[in-house]
Protein backbone atom coordinates (compact mmCIF):
# COMPACT_ATOMS: atom_id res chain seq x y z
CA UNK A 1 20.72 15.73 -16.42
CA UNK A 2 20.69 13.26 -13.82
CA UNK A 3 17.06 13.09 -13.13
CA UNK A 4 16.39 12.65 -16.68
CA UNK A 5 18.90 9.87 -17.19
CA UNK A 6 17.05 8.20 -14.45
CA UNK A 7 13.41 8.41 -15.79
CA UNK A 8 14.35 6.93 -18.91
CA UNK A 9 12.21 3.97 -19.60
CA UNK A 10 15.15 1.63 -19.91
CA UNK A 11 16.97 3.01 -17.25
CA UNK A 12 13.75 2.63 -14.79
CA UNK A 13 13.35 -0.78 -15.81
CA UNK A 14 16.89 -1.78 -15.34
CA UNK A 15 16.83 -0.55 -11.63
CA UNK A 16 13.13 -1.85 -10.74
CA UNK A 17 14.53 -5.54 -12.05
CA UNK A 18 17.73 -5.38 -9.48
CA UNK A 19 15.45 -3.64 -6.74
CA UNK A 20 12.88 -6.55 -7.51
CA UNK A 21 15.75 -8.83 -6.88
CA UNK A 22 17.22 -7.49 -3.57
CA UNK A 23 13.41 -6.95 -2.31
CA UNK A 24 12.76 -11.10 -3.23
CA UNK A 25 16.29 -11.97 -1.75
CA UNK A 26 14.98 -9.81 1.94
CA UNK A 27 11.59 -12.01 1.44
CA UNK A 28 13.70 -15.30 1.86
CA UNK A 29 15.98 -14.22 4.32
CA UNK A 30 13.11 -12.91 6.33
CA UNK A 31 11.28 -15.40 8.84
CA UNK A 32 7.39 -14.11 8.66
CA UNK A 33 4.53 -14.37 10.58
CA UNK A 34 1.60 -13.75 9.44
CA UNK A 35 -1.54 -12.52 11.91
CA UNK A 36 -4.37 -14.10 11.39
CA UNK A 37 -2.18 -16.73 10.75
CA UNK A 38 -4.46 -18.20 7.70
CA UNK A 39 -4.07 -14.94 5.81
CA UNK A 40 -3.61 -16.80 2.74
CA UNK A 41 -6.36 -18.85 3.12
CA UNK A 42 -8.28 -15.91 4.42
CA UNK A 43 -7.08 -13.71 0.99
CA UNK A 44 -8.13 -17.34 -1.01
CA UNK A 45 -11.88 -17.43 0.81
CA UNK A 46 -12.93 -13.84 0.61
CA UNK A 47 -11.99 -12.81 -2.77
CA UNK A 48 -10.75 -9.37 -4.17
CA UNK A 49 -10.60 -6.91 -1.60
CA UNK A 50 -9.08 -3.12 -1.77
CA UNK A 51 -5.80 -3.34 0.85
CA UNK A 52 -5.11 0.24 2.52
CA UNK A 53 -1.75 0.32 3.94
CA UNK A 54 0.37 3.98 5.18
CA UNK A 55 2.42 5.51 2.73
CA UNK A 56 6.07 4.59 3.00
CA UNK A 57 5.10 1.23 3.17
CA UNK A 58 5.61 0.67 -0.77
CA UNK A 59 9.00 -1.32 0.02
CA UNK A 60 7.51 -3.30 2.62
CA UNK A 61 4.61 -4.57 0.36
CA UNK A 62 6.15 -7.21 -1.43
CA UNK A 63 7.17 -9.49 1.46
CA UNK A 64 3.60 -10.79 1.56
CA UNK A 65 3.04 -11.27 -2.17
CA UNK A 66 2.85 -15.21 -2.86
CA UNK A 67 2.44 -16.22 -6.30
CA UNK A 68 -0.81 -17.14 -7.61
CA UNK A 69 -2.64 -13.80 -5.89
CA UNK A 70 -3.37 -11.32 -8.28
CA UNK A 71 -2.62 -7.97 -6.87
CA UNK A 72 -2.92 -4.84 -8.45
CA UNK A 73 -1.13 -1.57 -7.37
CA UNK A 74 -1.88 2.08 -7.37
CA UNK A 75 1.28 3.79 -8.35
CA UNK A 76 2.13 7.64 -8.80
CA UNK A 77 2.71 8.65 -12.56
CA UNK A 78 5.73 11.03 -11.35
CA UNK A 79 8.65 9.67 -13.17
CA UNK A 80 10.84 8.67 -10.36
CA UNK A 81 8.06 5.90 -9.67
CA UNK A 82 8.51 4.27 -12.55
CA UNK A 83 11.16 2.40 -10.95
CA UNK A 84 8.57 1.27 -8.46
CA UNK A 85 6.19 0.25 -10.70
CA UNK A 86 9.05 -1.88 -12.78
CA UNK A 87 9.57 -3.55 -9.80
CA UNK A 88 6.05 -4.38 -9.26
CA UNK A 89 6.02 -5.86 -12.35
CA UNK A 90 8.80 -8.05 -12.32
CA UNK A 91 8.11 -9.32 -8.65
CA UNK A 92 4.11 -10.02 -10.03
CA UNK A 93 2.23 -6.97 -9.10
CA UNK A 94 -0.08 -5.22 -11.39
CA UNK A 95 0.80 -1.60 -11.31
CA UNK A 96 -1.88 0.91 -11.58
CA UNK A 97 -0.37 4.19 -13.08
CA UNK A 98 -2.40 7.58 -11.65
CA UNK A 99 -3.19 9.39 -8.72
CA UNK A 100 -4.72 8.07 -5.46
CA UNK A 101 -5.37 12.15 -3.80
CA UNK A 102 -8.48 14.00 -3.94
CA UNK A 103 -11.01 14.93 -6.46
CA UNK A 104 -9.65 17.52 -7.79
CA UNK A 105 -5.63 16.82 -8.06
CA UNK A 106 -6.84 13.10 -8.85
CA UNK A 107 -8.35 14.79 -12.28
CA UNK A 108 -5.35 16.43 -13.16
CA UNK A 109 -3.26 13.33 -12.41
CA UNK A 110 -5.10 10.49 -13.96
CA UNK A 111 -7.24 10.03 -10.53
CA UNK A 112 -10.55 9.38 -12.63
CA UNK A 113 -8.66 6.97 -14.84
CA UNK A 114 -7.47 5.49 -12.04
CA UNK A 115 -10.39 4.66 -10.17
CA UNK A 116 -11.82 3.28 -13.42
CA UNK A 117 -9.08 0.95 -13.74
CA UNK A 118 -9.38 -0.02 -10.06
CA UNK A 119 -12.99 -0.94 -10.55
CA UNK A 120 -12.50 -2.77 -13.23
CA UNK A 121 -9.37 -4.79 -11.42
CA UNK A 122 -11.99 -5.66 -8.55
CA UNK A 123 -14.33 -6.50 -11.39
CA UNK A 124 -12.00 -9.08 -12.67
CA UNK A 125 -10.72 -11.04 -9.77
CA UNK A 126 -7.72 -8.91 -8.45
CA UNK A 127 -6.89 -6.89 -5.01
CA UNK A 128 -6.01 -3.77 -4.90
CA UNK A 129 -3.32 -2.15 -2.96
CA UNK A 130 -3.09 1.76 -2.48
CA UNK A 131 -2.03 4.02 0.06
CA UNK A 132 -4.98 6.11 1.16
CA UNK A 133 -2.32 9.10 2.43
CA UNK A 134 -3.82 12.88 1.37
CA UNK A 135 -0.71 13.69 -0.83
CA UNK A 136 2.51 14.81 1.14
CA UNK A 137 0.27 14.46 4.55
CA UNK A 138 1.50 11.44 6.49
CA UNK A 139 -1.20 9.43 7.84
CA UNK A 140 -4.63 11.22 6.78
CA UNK A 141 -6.91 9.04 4.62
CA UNK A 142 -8.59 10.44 1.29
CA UNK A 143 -11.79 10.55 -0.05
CA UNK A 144 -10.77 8.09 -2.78
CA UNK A 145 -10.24 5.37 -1.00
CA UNK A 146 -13.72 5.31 0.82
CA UNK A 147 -15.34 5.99 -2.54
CA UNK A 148 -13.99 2.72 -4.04
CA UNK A 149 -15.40 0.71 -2.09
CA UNK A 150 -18.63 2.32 -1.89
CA UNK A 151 -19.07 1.76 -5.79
CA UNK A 152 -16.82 -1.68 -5.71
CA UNK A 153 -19.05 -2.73 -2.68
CA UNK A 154 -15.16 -4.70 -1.72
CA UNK A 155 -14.01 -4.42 1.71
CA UNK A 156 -11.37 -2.29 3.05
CA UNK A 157 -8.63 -4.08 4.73
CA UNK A 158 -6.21 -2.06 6.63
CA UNK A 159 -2.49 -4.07 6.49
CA UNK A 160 1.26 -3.31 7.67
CA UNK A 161 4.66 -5.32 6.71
CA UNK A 162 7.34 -4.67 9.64
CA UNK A 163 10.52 -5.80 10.13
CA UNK A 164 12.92 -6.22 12.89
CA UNK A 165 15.92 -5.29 10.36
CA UNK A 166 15.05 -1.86 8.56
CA UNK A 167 16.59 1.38 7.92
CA UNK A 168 13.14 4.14 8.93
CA UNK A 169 14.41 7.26 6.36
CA UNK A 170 13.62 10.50 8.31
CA UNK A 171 11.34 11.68 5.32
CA UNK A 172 8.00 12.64 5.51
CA UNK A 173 6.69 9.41 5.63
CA UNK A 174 8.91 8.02 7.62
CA UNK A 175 9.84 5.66 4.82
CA UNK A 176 11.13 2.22 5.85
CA UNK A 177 13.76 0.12 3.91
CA UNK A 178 13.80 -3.63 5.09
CA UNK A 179 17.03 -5.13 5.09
CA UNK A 180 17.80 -9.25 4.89
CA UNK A 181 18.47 -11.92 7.86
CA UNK A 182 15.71 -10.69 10.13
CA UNK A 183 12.26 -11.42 11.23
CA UNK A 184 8.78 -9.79 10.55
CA UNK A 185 5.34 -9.99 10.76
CA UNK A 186 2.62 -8.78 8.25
CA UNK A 187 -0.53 -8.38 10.06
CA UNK A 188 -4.17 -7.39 8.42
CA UNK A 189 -7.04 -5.53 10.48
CA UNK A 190 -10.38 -5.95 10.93
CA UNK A 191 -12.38 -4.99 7.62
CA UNK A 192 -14.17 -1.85 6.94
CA UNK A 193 -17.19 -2.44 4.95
CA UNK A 194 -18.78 0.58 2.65
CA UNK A 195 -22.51 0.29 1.61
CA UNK A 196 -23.26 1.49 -2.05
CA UNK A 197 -25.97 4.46 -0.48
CA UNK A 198 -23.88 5.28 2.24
CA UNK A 199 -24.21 9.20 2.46
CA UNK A 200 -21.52 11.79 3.28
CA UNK A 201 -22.00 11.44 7.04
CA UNK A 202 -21.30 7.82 6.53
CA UNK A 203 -18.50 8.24 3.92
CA UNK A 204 -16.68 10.54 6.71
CA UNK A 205 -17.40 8.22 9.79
CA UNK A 206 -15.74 5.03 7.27
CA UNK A 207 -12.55 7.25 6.86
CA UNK A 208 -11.80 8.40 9.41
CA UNK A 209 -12.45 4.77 10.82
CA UNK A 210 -9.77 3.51 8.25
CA UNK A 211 -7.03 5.84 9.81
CA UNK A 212 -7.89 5.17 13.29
CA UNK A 213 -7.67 1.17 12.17
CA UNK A 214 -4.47 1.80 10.00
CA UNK A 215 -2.81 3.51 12.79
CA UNK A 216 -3.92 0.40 15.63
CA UNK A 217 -2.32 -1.98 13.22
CA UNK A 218 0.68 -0.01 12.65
CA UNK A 219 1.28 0.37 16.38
CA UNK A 220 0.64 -3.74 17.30
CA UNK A 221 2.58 -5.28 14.54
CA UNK A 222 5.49 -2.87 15.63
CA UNK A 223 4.93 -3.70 19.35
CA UNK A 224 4.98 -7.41 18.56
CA UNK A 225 8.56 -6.39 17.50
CA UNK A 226 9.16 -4.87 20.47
CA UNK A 227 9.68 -1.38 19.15
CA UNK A 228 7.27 1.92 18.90
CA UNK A 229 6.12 2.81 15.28
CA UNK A 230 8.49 4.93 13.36
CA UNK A 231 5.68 6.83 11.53
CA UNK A 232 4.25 8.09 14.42
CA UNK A 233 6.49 10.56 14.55
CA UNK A 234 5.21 11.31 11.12
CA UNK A 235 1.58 11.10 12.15
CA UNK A 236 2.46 13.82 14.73
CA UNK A 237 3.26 16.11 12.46
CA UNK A 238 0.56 15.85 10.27
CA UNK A 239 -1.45 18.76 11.53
């Protein structure tokens, strides 16, 4: 009864507007640095790009929105998301509603639709932010990712939000929940380019290049914090 109470439309879009609130209310009581520090400028320069970040990170996103990007979001159609993707919308994200696993569940999930409406984002001017986790395995990259930006011809760019004030859920992911009056840093890595013949030897080498590039980034912006990763432990599990 509960669970259907809270994937009623209304209801969804009543909690993603206060969660949109408390998540812009952390942003200003958060000091950021940003590394490189022009990432703005940097975002401004190079156009659209597809940003890869580790699942879990979907609360941690919004800290480095700034008004004027256009970002748009892959979000999971499972109801309980809908919240999420409310709160995307009211903060100035573009949610994308489907599927970002393999070929196969992607189908049956809205994954093809997806990916269409991902092209045609990149097509148009706007980022796109997924999280390139095989479903329900922390910290292995999909196919899917690699393949959009073979046919986009955009760059990859691997990112991570982290905070010094955070509450790391002992999920599978490892979720973490940033909390106000703190400091952070949201760092991007080096970009991972796809070319548009690239064969399946090439597709394999640029994923599992992504993960290796995810997981640096993870494990420097957390050190410049002074603290280990809290996915690892997540990433450890994986196999």
């Amino acid at each position: 009864m509960l669970k259907r109470f809270l994937r009623h439309g209304a209801v969804q879009a009543g909690v993603g507007w206060l969660l949109s609130l408390y998540l812009r209310f952390v942003r200003a009581t958060n000091r950021l640095e940003f590394d490189p520090p022009d990432f703005y400028a940097k975002l401004d320069r190079d156009g659209a790009g597809i940003f890869a970040l580790w699942h879990g990170q979907n609360f941690m996103l919004p800290l480095a929105h700034r008004r004027g990007l256009r970002f748009a979001v892959l979000i999971s159609r499972h109801g309980d998301a809908g919240v999420i993707a409310a709160a995307s919308v009211a903060i100035g994200l573009e949610p994308i509603r489907a599927s970002g696993g393999g070929r196969k569940q992607g189908d049956k999930k809205g994954g093809a639709a997806g990916l269409r409406a991902m092209l045609t984002a990149l097509k148009e001017g706007a980022s796109v932010v997924l999280t390139p986790d095989v479903p329900k395995v922390a910290r292995i990259a999909g196919p899917g990712i690699i393949a959009l930006a073979k046919l986009s011809g955009r760059p990859i760019y691997p990112i991570v939000v982290a905070t010094s004030r955070r509450i790391d859920l002992k999920n599978w992911d490892r979720t973490p929940i940033c909390l106000p009056f703190g400091h952070g840093i949201v760092m991007l890595g080096d970009a991972i380019h796809v070319a548009r013949d690239a064969d399946e030897t090439a597709l394999e080498a640029a994923r599992l290049l992504l993960q290796a590039r995810l997981d640096e980034v993870h494990r420097r912006a957390y050190a410049y914090l002074g603290v280990a990763d809290p996915g690892a432990a997540a990433r450890s599990k994986r196999a």
